[in-house]
N, C-alpha and C. Protein backbone atom coordinates (compact mmCIF):
# COMPACT_ATOMS: atom_id res chain seq x y z
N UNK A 1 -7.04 -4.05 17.86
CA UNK A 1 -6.42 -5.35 17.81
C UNK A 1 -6.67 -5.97 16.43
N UNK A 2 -5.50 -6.56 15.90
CA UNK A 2 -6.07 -6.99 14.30
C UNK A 2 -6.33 -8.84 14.54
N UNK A 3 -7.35 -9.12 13.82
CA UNK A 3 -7.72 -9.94 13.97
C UNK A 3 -7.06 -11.07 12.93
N UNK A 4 -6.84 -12.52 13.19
CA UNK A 4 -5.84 -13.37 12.55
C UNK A 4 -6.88 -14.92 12.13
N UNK A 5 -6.81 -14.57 10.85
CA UNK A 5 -7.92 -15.95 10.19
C UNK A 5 -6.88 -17.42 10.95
N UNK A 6 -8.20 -17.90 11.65
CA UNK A 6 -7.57 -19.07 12.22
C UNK A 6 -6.68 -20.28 11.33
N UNK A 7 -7.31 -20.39 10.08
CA UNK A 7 -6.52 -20.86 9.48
C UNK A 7 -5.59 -20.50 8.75
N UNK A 8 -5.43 -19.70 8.43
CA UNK A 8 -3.94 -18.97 7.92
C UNK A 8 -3.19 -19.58 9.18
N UNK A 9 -3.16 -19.10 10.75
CA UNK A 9 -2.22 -19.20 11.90
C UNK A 9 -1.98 -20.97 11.56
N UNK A 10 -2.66 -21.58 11.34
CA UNK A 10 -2.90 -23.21 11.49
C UNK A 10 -2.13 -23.62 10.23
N UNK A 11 -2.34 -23.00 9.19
CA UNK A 11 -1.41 -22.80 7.78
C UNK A 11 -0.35 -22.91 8.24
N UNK A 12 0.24 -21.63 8.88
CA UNK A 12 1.68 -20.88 9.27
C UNK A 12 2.22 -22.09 9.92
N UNK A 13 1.21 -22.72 11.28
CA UNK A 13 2.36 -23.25 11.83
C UNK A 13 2.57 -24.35 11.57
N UNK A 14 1.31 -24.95 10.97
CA UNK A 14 1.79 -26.53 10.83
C UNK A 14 3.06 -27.05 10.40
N UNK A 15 3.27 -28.61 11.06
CA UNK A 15 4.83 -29.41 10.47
C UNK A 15 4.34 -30.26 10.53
N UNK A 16 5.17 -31.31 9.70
CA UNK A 16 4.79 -32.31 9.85
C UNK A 16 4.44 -33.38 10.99
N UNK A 17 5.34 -33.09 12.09
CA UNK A 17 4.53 -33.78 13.06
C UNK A 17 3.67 -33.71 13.79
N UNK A 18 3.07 -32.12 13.43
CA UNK A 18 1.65 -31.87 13.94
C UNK A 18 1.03 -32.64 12.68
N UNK A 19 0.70 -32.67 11.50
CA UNK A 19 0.03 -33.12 10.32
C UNK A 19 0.27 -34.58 11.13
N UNK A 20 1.48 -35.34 11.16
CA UNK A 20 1.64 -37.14 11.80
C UNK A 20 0.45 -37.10 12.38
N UNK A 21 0.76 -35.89 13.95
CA UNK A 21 -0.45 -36.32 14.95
C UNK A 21 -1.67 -36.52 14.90
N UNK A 22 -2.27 -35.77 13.96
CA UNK A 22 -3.16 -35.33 13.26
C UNK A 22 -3.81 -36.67 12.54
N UNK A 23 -2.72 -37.47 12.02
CA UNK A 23 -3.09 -38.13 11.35
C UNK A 23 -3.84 -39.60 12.51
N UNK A 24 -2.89 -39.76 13.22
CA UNK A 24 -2.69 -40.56 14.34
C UNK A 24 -4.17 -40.30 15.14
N UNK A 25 -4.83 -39.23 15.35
CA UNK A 25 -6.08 -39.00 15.97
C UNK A 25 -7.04 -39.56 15.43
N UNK A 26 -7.23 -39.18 14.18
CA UNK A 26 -7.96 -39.62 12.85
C UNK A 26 -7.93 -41.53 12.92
N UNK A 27 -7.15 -41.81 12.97
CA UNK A 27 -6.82 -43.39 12.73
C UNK A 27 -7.69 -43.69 14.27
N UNK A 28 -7.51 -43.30 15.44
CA UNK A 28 -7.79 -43.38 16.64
C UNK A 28 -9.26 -43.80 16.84
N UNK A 29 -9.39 -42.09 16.19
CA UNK A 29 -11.19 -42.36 16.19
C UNK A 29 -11.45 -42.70 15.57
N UNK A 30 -11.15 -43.43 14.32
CA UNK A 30 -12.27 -44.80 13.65
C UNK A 30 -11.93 -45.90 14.61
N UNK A 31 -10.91 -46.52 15.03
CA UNK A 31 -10.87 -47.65 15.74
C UNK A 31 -11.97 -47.38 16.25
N UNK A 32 -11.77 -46.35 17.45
CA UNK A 32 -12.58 -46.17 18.67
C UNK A 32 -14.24 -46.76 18.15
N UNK A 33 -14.33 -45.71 17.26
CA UNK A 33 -15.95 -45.86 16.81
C UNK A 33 -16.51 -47.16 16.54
N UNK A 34 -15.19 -47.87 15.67
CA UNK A 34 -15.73 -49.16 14.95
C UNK A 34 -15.91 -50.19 16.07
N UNK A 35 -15.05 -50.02 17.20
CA UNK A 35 -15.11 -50.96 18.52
C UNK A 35 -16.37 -50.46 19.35
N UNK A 36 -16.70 -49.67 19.43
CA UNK A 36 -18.09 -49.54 19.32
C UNK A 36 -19.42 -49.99 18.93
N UNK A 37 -19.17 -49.52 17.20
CA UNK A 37 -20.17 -50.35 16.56
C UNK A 37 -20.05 -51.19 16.71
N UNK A 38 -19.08 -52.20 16.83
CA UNK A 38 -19.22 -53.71 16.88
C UNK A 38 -19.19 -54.34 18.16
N UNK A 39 -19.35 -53.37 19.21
CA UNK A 39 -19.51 -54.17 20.54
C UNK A 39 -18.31 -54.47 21.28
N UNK A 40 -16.68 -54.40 20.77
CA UNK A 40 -15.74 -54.61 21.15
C UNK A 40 -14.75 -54.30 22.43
N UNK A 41 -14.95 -54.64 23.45
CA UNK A 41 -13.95 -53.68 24.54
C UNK A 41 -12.46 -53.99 23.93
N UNK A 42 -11.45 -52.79 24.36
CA UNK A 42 -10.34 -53.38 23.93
C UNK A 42 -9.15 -54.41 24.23
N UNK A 43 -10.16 -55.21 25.08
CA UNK A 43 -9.37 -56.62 25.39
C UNK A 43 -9.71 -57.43 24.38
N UNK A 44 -11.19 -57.03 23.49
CA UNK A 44 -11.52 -58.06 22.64
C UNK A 44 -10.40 -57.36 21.33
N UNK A 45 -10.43 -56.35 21.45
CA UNK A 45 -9.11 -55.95 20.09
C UNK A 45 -8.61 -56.52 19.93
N UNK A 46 -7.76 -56.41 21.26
CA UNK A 46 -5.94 -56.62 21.32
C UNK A 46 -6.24 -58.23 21.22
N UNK A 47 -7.15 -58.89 21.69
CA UNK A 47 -7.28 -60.61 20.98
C UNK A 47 -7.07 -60.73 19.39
N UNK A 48 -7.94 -60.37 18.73
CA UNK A 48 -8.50 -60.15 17.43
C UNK A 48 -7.17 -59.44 17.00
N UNK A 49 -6.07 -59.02 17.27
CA UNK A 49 -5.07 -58.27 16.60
C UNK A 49 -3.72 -58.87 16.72
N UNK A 50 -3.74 -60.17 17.89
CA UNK A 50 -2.66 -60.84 18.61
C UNK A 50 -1.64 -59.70 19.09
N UNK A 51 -2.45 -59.20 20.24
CA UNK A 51 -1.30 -58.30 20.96
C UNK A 51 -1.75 -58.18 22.23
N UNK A 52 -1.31 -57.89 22.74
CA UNK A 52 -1.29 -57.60 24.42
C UNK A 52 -2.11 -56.48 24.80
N UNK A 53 -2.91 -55.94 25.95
CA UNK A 53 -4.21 -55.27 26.14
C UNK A 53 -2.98 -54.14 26.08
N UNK A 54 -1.86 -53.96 27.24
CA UNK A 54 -1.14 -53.13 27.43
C UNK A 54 -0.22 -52.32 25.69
N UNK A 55 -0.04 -53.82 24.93
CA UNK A 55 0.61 -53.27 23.88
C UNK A 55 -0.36 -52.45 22.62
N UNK A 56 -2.00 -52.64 22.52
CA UNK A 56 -3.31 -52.02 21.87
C UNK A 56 -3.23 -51.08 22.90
N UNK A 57 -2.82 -50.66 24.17
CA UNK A 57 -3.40 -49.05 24.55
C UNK A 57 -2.24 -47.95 23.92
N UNK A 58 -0.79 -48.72 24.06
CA UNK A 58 -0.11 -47.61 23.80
C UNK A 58 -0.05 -47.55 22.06
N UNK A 59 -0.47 -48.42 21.41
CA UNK A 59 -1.26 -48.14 19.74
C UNK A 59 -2.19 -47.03 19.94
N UNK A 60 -2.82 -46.79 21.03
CA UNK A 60 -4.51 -46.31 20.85
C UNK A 60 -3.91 -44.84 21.46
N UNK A 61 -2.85 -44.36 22.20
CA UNK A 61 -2.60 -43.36 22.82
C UNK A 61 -1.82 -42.35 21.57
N UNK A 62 -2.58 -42.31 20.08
CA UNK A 62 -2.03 -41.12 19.34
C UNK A 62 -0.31 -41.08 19.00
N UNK A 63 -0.34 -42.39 18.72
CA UNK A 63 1.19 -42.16 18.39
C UNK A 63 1.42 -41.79 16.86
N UNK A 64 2.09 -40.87 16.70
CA UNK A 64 2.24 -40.07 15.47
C UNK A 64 3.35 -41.30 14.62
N UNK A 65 4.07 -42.26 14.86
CA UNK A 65 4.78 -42.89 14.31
C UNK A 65 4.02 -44.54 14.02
N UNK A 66 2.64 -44.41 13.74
CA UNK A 66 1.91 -45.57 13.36
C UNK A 66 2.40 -46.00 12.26
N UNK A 67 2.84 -47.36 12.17
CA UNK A 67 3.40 -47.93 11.05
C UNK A 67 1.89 -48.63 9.91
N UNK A 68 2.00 -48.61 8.89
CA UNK A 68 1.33 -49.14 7.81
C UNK A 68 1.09 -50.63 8.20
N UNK A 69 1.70 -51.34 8.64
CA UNK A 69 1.56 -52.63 8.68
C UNK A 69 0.39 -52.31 10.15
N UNK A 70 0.54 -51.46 11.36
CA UNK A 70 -0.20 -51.75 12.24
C UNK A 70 -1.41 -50.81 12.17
N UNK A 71 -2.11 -50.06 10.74
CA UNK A 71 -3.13 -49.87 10.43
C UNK A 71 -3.86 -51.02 9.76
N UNK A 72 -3.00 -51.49 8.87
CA UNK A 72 -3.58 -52.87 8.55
C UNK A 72 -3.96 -53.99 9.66
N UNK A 73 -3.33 -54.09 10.85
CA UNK A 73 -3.74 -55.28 11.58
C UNK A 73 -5.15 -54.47 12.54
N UNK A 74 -5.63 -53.09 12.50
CA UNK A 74 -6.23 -52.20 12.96
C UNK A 74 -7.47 -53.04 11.78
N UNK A 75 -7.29 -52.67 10.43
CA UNK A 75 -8.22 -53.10 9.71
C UNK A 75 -8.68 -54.29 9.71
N UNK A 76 -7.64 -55.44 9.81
CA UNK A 76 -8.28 -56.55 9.56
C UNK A 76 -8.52 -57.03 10.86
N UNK A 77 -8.57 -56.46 11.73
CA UNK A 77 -9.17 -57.33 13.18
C UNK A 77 -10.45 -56.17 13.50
N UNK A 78 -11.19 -55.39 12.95
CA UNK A 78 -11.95 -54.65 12.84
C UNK A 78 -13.01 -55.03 11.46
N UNK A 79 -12.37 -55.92 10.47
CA UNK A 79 -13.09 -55.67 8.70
C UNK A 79 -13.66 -54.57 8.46
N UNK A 80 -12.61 -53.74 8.34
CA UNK A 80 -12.54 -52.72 7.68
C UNK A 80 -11.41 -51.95 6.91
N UNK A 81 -11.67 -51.17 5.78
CA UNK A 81 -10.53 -50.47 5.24
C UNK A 81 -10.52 -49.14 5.67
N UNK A 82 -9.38 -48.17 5.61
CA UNK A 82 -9.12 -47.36 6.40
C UNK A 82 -8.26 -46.13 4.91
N UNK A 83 -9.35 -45.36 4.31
CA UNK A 83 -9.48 -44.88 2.85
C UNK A 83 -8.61 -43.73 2.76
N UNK A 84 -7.10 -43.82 2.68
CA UNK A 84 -6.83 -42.21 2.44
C UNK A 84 -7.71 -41.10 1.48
N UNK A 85 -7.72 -39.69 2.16
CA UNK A 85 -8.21 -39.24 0.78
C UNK A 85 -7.74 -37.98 0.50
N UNK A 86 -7.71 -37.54 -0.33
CA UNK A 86 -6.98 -36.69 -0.84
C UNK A 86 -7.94 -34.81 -0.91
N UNK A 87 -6.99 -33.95 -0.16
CA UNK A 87 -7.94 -32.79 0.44
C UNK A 87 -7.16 -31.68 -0.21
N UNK A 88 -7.89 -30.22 -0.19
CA UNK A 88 -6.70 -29.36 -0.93
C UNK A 88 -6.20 -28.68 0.33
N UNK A 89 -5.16 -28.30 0.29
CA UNK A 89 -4.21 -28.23 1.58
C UNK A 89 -4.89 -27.05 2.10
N UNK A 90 -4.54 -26.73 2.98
CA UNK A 90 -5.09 -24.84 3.82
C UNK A 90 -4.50 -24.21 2.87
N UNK A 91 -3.24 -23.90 2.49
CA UNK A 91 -2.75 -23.09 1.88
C UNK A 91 -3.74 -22.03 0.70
N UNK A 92 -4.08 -21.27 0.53
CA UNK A 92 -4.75 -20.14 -0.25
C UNK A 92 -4.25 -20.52 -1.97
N UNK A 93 -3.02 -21.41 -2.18
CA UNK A 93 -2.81 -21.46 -3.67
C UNK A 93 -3.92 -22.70 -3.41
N UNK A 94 -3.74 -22.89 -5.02
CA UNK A 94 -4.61 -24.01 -5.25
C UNK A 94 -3.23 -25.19 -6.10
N UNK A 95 -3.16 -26.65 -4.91
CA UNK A 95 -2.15 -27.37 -5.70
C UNK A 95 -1.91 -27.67 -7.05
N UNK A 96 -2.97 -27.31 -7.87
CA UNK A 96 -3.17 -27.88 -9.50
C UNK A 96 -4.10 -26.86 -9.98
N UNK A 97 -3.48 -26.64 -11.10
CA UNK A 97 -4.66 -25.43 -11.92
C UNK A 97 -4.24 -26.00 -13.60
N UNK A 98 -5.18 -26.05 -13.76
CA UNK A 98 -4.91 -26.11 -15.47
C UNK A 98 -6.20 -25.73 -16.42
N UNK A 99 -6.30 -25.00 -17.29
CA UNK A 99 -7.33 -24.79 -18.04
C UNK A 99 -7.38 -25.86 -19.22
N UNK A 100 -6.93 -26.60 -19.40
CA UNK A 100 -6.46 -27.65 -20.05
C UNK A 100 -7.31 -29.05 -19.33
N UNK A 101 -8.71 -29.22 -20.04
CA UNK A 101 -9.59 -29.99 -19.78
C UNK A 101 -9.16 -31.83 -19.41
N UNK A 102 -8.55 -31.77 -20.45
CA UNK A 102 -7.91 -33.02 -20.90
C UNK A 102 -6.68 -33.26 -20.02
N UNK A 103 -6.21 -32.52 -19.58
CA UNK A 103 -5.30 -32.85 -18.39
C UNK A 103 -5.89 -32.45 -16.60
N UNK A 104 -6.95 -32.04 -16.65
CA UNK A 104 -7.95 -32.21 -15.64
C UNK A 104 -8.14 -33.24 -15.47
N UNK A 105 -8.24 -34.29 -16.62
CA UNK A 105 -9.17 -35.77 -16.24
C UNK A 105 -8.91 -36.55 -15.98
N UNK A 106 -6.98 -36.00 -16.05
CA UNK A 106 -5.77 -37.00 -15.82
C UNK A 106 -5.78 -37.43 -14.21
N UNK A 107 -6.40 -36.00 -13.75
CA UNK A 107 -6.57 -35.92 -11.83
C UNK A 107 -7.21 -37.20 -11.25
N UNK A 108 -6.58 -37.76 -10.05
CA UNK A 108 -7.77 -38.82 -9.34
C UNK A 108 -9.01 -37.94 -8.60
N UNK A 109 -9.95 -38.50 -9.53
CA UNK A 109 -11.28 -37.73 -7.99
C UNK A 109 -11.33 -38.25 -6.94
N UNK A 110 -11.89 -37.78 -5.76
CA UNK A 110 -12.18 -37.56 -4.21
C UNK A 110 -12.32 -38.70 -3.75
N UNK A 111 -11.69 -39.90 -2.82
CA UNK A 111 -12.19 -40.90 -2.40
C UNK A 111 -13.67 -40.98 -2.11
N UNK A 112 -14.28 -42.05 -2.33
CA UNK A 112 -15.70 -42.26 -2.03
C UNK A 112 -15.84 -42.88 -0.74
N UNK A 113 -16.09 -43.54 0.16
CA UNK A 113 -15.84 -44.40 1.47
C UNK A 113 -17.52 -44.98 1.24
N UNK A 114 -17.43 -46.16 1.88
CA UNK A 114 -18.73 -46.70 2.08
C UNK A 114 -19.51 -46.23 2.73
N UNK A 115 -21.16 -46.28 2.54
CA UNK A 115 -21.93 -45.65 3.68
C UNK A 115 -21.67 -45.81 5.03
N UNK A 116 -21.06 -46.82 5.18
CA UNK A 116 -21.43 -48.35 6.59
C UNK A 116 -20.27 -47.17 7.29
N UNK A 117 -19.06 -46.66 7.00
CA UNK A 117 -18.49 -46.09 7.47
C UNK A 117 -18.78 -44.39 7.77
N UNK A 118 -19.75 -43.94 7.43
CA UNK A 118 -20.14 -42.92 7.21
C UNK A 118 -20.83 -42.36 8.62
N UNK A 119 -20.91 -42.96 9.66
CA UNK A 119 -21.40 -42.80 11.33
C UNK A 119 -20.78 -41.78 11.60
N UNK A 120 -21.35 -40.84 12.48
CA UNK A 120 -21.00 -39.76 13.39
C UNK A 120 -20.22 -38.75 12.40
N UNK A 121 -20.09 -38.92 11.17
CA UNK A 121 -19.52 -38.18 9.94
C UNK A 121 -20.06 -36.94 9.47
N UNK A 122 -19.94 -35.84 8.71
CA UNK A 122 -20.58 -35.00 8.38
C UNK A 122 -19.81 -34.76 6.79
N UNK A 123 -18.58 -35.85 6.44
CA UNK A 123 -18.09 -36.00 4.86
C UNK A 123 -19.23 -36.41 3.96
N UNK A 124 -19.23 -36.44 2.70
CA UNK A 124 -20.17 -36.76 2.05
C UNK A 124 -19.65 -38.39 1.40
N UNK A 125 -20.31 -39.25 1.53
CA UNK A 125 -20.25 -40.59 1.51
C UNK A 125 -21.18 -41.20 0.22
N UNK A 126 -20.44 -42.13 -0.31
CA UNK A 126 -21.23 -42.86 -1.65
C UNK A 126 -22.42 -43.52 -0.95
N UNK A 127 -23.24 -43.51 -1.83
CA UNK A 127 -25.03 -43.98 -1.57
C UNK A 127 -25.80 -42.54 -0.85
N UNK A 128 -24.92 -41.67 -0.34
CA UNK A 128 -25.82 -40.66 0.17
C UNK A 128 -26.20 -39.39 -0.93
């Protein structure tokens, strides 16, 4: 039986609306966590966000079509920012190659995120 590097298959199949969902989980579990840390059930959210308990669950149920404006009302009824960052894809090329130092430096480096956000994490976080 030949054996198949899991990520190559995960390479192969991804689309974008697995990557959306993906993304949508990610957004999920910081809420989750931060309502946590801060003691929040999500009736106290959906207060703090002006929305309805019913209209914060179907936000919270992984919807791959999360709009920008309702990560922001995620952030500011939480105080917190929510850091894209920039990863090199699965793919085996590498997105950028240059031996050309000086256009290396042109690159943005790696988001940093605050410690405070750094819970249940295993990314590497500024101050650590």
């Amino acid at each position: 039986m030949n054996k198949v590097d899991l990520s190559d298959f995960y390479a192969d199949t991804e689309t974008s609306e697995t990557r959306a969902y993906e993304h949508a989980l990610d957004i999920e579990f910081i809420v989750h966590r931060e309502m946590k840390r801060l003691g929040l059930s999500k009736s106290d959210l959906a207060k703090r966000m002006g929305v309805s308990l019913q209209s914060l669950s179907k936000l919270l149920n992984s919807q791959p079509n999360m709009t920008l404006k309702t990560i922001a009302r995620f952030e500011l009824a939480l105080g917190i920012n929510i850091v894209p960052q920039v990863i090199a894809s699965h793919s085996k090329e590498l997105p950028f190659l240059s031996s050309d130092d000086s256009v290396r430096e042109q690159c943005a480096s790696p988001a940093i995120l605050p410690a405070e956000l750094s819970v249940d994490c295993d990314v590497p976080f500024q101050g650590e």
